[in-house]
C-alpha atoms as a PDB file:
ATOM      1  CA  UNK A   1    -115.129 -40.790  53.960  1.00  0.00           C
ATOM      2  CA  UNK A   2    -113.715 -38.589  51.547  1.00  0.00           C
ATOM      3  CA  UNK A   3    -110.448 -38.110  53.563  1.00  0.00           C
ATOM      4  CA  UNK A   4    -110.103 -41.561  53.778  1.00  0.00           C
ATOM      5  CA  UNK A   5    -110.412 -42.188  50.110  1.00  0.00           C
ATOM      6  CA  UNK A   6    -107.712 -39.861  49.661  1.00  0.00           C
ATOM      7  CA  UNK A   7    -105.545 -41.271  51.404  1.00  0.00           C
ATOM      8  CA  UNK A   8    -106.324 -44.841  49.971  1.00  0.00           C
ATOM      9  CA  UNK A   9    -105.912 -42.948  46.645  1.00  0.00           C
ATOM     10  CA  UNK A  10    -102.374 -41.209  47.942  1.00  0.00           C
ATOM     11  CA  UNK A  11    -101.426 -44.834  48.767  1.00  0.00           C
ATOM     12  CA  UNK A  12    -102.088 -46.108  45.467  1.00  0.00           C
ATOM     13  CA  UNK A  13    -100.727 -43.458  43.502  1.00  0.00           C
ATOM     14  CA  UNK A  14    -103.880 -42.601  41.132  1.00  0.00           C
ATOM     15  CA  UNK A  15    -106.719 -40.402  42.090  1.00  0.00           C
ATOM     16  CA  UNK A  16    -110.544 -42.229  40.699  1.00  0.00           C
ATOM     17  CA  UNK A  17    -112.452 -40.698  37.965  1.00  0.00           C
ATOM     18  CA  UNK A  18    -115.399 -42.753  38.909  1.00  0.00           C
ATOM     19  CA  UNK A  19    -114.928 -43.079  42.916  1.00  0.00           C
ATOM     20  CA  UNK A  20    -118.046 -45.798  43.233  1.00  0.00           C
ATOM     21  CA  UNK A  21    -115.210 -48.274  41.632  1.00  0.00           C
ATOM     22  CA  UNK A  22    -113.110 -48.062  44.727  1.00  0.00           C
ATOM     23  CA  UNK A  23    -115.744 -47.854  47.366  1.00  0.00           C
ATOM     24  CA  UNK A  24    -117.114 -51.360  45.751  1.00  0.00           C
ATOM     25  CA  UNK A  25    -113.421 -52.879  45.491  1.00  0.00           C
ATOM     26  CA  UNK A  26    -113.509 -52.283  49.500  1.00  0.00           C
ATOM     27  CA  UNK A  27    -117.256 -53.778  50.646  1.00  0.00           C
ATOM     28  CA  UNK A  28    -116.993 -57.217  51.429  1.00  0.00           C
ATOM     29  CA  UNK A  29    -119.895 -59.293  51.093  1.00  0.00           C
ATOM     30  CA  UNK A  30    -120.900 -59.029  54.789  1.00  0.00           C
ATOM     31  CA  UNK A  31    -121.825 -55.397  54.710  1.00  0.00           C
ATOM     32  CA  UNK A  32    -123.645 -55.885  51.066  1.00  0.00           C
ATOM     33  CA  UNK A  33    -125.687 -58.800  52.673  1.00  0.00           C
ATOM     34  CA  UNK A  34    -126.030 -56.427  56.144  1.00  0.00           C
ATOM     35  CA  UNK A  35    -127.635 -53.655  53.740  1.00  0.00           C
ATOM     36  CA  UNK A  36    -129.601 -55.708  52.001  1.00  0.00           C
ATOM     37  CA  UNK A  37    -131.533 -57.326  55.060  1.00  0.00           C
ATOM     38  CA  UNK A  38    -131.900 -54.351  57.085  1.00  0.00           C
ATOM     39  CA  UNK A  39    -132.025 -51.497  54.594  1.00  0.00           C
ATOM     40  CA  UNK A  40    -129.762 -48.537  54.939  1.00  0.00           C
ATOM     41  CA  UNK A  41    -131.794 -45.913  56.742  1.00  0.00           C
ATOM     42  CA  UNK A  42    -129.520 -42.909  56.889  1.00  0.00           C
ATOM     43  CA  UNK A  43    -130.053 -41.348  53.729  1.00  0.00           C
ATOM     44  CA  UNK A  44    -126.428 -39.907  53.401  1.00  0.00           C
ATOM     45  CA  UNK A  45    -125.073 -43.089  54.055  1.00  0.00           C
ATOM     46  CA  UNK A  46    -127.704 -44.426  51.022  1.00  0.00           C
ATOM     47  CA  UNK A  47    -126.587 -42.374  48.461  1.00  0.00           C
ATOM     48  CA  UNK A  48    -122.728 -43.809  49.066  1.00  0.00           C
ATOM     49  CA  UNK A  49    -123.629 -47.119  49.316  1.00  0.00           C
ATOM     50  CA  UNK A  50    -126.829 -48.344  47.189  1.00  0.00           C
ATOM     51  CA  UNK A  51    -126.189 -49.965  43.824  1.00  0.00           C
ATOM     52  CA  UNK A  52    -122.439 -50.571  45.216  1.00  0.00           C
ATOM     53  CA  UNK A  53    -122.701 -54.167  46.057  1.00  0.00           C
ATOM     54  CA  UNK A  54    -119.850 -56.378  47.112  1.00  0.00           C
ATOM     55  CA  UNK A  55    -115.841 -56.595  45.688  1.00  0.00           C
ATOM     56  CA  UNK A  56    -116.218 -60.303  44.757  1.00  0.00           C
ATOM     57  CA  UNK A  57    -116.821 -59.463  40.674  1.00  0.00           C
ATOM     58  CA  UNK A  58    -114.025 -57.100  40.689  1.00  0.00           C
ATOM     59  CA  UNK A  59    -111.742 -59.394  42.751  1.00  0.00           C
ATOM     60  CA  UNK A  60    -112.297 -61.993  39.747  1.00  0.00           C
ATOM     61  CA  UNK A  61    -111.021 -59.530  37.835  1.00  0.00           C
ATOM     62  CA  UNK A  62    -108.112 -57.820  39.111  1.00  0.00           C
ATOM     63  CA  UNK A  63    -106.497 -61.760  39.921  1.00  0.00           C
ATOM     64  CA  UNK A  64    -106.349 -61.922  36.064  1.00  0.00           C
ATOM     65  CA  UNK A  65    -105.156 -58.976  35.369  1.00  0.00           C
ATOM     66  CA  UNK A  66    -102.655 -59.126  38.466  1.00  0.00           C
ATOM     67  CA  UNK A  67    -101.254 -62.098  36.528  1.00  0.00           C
ATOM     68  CA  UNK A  68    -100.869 -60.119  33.084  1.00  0.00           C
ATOM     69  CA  UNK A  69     -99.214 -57.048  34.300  1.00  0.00           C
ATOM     70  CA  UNK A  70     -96.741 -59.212  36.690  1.00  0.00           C
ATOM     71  CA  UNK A  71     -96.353 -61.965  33.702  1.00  0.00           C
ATOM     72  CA  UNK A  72     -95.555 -58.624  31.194  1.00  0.00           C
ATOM     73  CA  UNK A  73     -93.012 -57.435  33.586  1.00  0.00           C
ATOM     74  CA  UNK A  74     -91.215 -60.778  34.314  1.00  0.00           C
ATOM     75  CA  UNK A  75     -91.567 -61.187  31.105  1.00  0.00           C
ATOM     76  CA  UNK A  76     -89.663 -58.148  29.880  1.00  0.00           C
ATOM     77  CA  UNK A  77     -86.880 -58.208  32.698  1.00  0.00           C
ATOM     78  CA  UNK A  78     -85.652 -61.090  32.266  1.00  0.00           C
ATOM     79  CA  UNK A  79     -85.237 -61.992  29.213  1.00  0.00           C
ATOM     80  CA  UNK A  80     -82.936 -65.569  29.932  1.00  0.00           C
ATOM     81  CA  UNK A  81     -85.452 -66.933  32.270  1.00  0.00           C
ATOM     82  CA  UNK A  82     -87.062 -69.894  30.504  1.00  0.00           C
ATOM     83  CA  UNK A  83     -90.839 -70.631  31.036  1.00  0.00           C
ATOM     84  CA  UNK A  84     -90.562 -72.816  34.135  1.00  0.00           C
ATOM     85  CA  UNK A  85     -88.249 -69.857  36.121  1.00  0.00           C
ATOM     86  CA  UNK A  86     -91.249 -67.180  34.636  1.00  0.00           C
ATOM     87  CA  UNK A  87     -94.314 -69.366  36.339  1.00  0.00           C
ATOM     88  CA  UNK A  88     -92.546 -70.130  39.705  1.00  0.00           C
ATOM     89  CA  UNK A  89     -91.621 -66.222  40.105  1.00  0.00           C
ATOM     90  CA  UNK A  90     -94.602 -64.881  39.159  1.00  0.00           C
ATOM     91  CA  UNK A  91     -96.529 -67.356  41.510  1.00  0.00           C
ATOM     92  CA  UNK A  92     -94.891 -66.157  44.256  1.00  0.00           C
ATOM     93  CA  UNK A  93     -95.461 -62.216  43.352  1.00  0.00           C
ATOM     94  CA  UNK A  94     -99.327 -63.199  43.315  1.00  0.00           C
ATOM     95  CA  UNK A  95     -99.798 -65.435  46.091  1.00  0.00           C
ATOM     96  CA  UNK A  96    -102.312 -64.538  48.683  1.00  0.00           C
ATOM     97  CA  UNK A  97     -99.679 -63.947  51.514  1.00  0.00           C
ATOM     98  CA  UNK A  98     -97.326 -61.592  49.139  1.00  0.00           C
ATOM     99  CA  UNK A  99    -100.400 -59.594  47.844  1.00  0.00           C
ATOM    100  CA  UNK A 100    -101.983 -59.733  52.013  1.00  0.00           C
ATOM    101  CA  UNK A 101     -98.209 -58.497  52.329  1.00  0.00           C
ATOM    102  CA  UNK A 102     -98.727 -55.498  49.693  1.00  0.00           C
ATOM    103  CA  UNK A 103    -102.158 -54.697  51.078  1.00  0.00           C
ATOM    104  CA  UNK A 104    -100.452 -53.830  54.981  1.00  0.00           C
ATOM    105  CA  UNK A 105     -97.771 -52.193  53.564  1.00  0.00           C
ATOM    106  CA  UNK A 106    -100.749 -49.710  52.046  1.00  0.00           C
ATOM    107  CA  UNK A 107    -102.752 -49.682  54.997  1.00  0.00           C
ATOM    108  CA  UNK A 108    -105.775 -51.066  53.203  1.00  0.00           C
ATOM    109  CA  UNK A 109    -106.674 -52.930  56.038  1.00  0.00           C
ATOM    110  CA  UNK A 110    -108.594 -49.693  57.963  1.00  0.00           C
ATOM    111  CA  UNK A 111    -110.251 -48.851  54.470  1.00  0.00           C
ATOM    112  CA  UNK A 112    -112.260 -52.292  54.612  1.00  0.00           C
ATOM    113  CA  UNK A 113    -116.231 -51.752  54.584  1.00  0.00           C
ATOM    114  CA  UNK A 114    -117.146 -54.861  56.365  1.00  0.00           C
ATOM    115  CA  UNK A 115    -120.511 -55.549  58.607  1.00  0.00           C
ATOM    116  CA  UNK A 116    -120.805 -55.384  62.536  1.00  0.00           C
ATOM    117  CA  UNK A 117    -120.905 -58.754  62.994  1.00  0.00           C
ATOM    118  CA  UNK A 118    -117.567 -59.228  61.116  1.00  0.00           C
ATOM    119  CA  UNK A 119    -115.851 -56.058  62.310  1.00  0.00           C
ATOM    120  CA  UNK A 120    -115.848 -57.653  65.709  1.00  0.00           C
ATOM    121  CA  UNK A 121    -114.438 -60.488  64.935  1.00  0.00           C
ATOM    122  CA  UNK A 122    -111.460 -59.269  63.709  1.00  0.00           C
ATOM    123  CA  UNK A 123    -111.765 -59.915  59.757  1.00  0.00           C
ATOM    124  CA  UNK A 124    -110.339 -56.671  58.847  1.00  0.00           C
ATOM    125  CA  UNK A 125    -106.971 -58.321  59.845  1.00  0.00           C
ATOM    126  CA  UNK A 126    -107.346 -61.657  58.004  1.00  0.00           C
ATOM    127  CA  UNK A 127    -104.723 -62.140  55.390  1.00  0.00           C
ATOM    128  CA  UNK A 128    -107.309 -63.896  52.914  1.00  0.00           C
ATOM    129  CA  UNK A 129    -109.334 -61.345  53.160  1.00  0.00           C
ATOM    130  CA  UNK A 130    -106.704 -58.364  52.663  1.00  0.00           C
ATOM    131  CA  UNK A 131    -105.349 -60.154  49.452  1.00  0.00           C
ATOM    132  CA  UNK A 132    -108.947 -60.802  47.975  1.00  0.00           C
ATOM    133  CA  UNK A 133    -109.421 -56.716  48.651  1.00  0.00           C
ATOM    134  CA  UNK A 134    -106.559 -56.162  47.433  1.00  0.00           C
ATOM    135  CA  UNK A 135    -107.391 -57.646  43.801  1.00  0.00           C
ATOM    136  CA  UNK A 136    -110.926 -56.237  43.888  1.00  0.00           C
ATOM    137  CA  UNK A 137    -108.898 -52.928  43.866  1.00  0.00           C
ATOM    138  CA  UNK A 138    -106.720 -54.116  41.098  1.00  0.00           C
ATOM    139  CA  UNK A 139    -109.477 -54.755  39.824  1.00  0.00           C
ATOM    140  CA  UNK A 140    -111.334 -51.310  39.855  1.00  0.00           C
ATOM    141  CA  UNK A 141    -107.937 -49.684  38.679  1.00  0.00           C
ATOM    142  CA  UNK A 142    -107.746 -51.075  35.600  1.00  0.00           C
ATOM    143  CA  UNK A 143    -111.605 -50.396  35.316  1.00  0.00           C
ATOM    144  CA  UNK A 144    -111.321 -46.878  35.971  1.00  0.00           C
ATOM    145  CA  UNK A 145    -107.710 -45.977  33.704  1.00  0.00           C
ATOM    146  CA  UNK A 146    -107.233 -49.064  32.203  1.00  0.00           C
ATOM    147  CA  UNK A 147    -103.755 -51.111  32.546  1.00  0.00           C
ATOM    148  CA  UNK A 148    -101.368 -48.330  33.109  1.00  0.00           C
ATOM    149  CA  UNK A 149    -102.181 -47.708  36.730  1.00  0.00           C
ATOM    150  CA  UNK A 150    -101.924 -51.012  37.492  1.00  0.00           C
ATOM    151  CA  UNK A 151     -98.561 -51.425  35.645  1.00  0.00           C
ATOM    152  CA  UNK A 152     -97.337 -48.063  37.921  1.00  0.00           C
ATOM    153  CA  UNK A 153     -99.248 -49.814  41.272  1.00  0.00           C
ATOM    154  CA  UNK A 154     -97.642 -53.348  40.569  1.00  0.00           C
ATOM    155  CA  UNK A 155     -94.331 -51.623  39.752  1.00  0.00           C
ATOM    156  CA  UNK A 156     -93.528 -49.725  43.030  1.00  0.00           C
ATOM    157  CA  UNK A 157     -95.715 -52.168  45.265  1.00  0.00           C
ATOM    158  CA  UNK A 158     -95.908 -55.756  43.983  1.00  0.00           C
ATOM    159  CA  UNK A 159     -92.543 -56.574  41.670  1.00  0.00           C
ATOM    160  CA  UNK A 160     -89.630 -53.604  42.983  1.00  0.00           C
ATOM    161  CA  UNK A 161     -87.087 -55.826  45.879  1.00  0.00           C
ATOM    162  CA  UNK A 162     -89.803 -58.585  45.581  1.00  0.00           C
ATOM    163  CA  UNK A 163     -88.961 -59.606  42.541  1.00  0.00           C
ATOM    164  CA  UNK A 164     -84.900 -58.874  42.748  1.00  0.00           C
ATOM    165  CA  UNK A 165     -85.058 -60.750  45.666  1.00  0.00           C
ATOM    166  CA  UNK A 166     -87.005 -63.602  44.583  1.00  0.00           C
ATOM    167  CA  UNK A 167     -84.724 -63.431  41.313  1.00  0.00           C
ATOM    168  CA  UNK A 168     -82.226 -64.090  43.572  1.00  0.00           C
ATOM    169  CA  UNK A 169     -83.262 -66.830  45.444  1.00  0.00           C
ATOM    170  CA  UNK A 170     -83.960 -68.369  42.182  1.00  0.00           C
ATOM    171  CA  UNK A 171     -80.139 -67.855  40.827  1.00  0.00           C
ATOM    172  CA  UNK A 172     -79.384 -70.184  44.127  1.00  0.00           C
ATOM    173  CA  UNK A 173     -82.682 -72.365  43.965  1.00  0.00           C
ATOM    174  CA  UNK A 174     -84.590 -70.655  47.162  1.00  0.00           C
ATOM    175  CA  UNK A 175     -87.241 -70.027  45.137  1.00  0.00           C
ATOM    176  CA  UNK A 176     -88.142 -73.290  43.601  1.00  0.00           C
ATOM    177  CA  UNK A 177     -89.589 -74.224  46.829  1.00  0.00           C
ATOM    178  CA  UNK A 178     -88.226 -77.383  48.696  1.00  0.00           C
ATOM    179  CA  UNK A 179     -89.305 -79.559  46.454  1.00  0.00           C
ATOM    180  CA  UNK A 180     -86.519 -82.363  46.874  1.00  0.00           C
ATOM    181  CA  UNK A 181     -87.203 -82.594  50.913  1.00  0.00           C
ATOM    182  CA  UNK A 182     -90.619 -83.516  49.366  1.00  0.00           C
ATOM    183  CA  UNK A 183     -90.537 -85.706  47.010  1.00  0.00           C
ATOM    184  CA  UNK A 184     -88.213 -87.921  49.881  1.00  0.00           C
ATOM    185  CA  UNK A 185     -90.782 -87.555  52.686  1.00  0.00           C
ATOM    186  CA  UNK A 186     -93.418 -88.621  49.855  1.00  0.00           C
ATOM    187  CA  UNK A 187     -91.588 -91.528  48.861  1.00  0.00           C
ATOM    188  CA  UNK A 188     -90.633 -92.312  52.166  1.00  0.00           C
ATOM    189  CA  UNK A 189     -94.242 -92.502  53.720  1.00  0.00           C
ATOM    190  CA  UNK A 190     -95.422 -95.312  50.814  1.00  0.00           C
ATOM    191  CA  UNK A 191     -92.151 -97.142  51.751  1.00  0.00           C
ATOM    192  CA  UNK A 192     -90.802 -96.366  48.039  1.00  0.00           C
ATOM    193  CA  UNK A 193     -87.494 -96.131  48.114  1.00  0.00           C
ATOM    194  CA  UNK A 194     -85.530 -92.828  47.904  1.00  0.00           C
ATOM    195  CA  UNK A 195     -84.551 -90.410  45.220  1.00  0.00           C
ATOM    196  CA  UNK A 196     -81.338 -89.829  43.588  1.00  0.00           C
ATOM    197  CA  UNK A 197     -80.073 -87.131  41.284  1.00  0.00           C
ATOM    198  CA  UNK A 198     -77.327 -87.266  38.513  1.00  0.00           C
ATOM    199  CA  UNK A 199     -76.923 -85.040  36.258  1.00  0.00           C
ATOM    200  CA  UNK A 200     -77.406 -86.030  32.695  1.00  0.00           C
ATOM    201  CA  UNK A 201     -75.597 -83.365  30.517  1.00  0.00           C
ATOM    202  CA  UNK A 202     -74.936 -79.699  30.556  1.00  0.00           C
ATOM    203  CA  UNK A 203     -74.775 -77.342  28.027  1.00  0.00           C
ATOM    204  CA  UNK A 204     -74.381 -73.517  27.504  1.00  0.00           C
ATOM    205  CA  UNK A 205     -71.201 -71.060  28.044  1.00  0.00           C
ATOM    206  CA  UNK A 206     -69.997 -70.673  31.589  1.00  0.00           C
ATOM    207  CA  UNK A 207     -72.393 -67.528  32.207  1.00  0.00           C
ATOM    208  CA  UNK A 208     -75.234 -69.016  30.753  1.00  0.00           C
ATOM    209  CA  UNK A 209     -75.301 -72.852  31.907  1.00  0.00           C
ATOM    210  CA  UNK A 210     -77.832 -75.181  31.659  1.00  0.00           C
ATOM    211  CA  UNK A 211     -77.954 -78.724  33.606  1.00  0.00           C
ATOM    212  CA  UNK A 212     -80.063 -81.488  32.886  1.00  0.00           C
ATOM    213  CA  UNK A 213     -80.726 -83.630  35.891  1.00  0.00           C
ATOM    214  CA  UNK A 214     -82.760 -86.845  36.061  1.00  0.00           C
ATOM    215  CA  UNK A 215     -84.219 -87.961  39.413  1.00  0.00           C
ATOM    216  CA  UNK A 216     -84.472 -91.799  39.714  1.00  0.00           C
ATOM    217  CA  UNK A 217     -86.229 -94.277  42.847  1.00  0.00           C
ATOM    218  CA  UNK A 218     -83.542 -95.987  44.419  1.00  0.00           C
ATOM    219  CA  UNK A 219     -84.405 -99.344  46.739  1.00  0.00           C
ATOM    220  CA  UNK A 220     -82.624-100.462  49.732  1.00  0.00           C
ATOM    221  CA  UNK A 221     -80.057-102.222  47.924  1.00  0.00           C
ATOM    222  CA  UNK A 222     -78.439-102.277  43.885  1.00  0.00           C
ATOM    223  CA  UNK A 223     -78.448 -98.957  41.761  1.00  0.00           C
ATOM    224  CA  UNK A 224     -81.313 -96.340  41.187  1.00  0.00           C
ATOM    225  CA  UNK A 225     -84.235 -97.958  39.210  1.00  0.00           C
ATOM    226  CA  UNK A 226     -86.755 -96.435  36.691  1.00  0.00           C
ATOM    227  CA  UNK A 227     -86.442 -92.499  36.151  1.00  0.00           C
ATOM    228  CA  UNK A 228     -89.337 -90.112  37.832  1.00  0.00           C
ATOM    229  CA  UNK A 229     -88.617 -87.145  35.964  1.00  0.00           C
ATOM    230  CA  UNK A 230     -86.319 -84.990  34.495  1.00  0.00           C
ATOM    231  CA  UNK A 231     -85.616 -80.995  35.088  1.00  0.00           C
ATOM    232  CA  UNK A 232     -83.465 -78.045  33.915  1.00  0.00           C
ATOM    233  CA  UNK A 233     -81.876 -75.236  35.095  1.00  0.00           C
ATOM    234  CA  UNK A 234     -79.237 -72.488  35.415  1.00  0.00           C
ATOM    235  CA  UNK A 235     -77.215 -74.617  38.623  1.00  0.00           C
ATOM    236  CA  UNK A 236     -77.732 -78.385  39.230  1.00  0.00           C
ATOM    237  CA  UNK A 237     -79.460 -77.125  42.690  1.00  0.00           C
ATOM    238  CA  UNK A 238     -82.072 -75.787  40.302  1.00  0.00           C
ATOM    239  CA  UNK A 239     -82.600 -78.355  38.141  1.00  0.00           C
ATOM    240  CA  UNK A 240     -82.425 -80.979  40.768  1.00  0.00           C
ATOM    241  CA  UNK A 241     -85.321 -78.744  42.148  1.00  0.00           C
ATOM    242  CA  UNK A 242     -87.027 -79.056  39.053  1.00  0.00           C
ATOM    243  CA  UNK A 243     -86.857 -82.468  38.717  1.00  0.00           C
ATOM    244  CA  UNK A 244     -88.544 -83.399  41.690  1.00  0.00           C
ATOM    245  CA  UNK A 245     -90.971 -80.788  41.290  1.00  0.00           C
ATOM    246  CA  UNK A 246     -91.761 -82.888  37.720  1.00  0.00           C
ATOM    247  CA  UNK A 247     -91.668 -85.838  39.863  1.00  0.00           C
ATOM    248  CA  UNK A 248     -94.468 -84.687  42.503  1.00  0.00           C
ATOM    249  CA  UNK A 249     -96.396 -83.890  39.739  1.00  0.00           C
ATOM    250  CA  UNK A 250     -96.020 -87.230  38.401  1.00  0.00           C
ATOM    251  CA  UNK A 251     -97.274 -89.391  41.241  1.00  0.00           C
ATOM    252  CA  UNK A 252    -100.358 -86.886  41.262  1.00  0.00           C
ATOM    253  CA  UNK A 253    -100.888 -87.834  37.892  1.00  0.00           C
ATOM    254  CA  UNK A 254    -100.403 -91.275  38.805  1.00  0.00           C
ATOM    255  CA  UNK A 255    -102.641 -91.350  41.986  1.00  0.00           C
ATOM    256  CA  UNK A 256    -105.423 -89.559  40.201  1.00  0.00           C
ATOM    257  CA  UNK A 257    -105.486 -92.280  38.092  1.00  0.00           C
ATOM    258  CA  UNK A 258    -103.937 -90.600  35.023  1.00  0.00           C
ATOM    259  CA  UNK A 259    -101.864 -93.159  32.759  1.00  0.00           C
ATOM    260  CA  UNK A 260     -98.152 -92.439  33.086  1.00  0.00           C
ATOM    261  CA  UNK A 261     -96.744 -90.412  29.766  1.00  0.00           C
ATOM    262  CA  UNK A 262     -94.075 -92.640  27.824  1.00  0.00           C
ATOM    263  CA  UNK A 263     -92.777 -92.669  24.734  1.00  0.00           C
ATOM    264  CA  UNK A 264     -92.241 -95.982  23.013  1.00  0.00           C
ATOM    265  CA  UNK A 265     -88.870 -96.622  24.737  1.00  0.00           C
ATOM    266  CA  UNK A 266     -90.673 -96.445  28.168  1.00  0.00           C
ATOM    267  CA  UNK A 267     -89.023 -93.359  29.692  1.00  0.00           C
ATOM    268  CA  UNK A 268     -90.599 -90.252  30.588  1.00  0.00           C
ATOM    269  CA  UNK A 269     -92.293 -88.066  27.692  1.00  0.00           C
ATOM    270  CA  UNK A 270     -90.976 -85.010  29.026  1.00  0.00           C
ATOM    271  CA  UNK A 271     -87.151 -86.072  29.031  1.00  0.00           C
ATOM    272  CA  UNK A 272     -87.094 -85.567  25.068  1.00  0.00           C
ATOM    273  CA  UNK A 273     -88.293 -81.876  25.109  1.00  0.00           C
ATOM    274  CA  UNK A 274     -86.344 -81.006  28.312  1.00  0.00           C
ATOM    275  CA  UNK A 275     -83.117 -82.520  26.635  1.00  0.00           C
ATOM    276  CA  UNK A 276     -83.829 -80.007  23.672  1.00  0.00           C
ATOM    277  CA  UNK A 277     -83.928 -77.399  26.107  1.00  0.00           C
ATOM    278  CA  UNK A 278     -80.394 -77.944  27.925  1.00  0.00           C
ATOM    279  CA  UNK A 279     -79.161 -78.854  24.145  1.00  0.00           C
ATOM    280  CA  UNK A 280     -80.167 -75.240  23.204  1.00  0.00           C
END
């Protein structure tokens, strides 16, 4: 057990002062609930494991702090990137399938403590599961040395040709998510019309530009109708991105039951502050 934390520790680049932390981070609730019924009758095995409980607790706590040290970063980087491009990038750094991602890549898959039942069926392999351990670690890091390690961790293992990649993808609108392909299958299912993108203004020197683009719902016949939404960016792929991503949101709004935002000339509230934006 020892050897094994090692490694874990090796993997992670910082050695526990209080090694309890990372043997909790790693029990999953099935071997807690397994110990509780039956009692742990080896008394070696006792000492380890009594008082541990399961990683859930710390798991709450290493998604938040995840999202600081990851926000901090982005934050630092890139200093052009404008709140939208921030939240989009760092969503994808913390999603459950990159941080299942950063868990293989550490092998903390074998380091699992999971029950019988559960080790047979094959959880020690399930992505939700690796990414949920992998926070509970996270988790016990910044427990045990506070944010530093997790800044070091998150540096070589979470951001490093993640994030240049998915910096990249944003530069060219990869990242946004398909968002426009959508909004048209959306619209097209409640027989809505279609969506169509112009671009309203740009702004900005040729290094730095910024497009506004307004999405409008187009019928079968005569020009685009009522605006959706309105969106910014560094390309007009981007924005266009953006708009329909503001658009989505919009019918969600709207389907919840939410009243539609408008200022008194009846277009959408957000157009105003996203015009500022592209202005500046």
């Amino acid at each position: 057990m020892e050897a094994a934390q090692t490694e874990l520790e090796a993997a992670l680049g910082y050695a526990f002062k209080v090694p309890a932390l990372l043997m909790r981070a790693l029990t999953h609730r099935s071997l807690a609930n397994e110990q509780a019924t039956q009692g742990v009758m080896d008394q070696a095995l006792a000492r380890q494991t009594v008082g541990v409980g399961d990683n859930e607790r710390l798991e709450f706590l290493g998604d938040a702090v995840l999202g600081l040290v990851v926000a901090e970063s982005l934050f630092g980087v890139h200093p052009d990137w404008h709140e939208g491009e921030l939240t989009r990038v760092r969503a994808r750094l913390v999603s459950r399938q990159h941080m299942a991602q950063v868990a293989e890549a550490i092998g903390l898959g074998k380091h699992l403590r999971l029950s019988r039942a559960e080790e047979k069926g094959g959880l020690r392999r399930k992505s939700t599961v690796l990414s949920n351990t992998m926070e509970a670690v996270i988790g016990a890091l910044f427990l045990d040395g506070g944010l530093e390690p997790v800044r070091a961790f998150a540096r070589r293992r979470i951001l490093g040709q993640a994030a240049e990649q998915l910096a990249e993808e944003l530069r060219s609108g990869a990242a946004l998510g398909n968002y426009k392909s959508a909004l048209q299958e959306r619209l097209q299912a409640d027989r809505a019309g279609t969506p169509v993108y112009r671009v309203k203004s740009e702004s900005g020197p040729d290094h730095r530009k910024r497009f506004l683009v307004e999405v409008r719902l187009k019928m079968e016949a005569g020009e685009p109708g009522k605006p959706l939404a309105r969106g910014t960016g560094s390309t007009k792929k981007v924005a266009e991105q953006d708009a329909a991503r503001r658009a989505m949101e919009k019918l969600d709004r709207l389907a919840d039951g939410a009243p539609e935002a408008a200022d008194a000339g009846g277009r959408d509230a957000t157009a105003g502050s996203e015009e500022e934006e592209a202005a500046k």
